[in-house]
Protein backbone atom coordinates (compact mmCIF):
# COMPACT_ATOMS: atom_id res chain seq x y z
CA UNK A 1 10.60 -5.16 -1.05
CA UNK A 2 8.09 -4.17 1.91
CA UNK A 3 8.17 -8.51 3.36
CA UNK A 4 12.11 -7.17 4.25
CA UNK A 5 11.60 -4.49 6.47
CA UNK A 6 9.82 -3.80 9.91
CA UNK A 7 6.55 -3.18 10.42
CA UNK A 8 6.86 0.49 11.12
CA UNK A 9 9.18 0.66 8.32
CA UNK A 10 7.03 -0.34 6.24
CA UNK A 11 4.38 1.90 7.45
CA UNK A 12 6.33 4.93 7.23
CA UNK A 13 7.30 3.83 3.67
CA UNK A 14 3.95 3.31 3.15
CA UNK A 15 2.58 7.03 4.15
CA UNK A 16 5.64 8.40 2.30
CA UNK A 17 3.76 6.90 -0.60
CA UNK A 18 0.97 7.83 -0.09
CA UNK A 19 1.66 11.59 0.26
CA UNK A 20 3.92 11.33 -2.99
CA UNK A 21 0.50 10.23 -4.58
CA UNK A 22 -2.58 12.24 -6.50
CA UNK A 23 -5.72 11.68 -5.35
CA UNK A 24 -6.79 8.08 -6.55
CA UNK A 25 -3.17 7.30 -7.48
CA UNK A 26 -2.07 3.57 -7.07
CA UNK A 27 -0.14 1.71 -5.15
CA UNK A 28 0.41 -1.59 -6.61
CA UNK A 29 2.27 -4.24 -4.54
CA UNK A 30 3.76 -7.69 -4.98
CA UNK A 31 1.90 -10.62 -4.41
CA UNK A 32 3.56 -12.00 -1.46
CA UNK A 33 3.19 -8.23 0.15
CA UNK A 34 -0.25 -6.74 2.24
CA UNK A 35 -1.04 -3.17 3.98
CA UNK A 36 -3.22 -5.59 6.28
CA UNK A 37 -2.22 -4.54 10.25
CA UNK A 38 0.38 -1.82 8.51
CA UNK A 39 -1.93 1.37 7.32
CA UNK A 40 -5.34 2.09 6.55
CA UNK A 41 -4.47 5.18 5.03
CA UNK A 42 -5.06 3.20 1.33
CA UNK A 43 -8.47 2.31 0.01
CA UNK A 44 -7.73 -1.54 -1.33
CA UNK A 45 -9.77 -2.61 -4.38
CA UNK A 46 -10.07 -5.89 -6.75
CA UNK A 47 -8.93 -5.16 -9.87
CA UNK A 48 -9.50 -8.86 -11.29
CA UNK A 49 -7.79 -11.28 -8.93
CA UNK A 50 -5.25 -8.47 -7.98
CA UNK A 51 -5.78 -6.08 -4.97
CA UNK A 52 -4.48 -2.68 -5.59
CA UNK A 53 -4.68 0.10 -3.36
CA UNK A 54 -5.75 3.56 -3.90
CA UNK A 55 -5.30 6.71 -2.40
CA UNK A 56 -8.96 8.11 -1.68
């Protein structure tokens, strides 16, 4: 849902999520969708061919 919305939008959907989150909680997002040039707050990771992002 994130490709619909603004850029700071999405980044202050983004660090709504991320303070909803534990400590090295996920934040999984669809394929077409990317953090890149929105928030660094996330630490992105490989998980196979995915890239999931994790709350440090």
């Amino acid at each position: 849902m994130l490709i619909y919305f603004t850029d700071p939008l999405k980044r202050q959907i983004c660090e709504a999520f991320f303070h909803c989150l534990q400590p090295g909680g996920y934040l999984m997002l669809g394929a077409a969708e990317s953090l890149f040039g929105i928030t660094e707050v996330f630490q992105t990771e490989r998980a196979g061919e995915t890239l999931v992002h994790r709350k440090p």
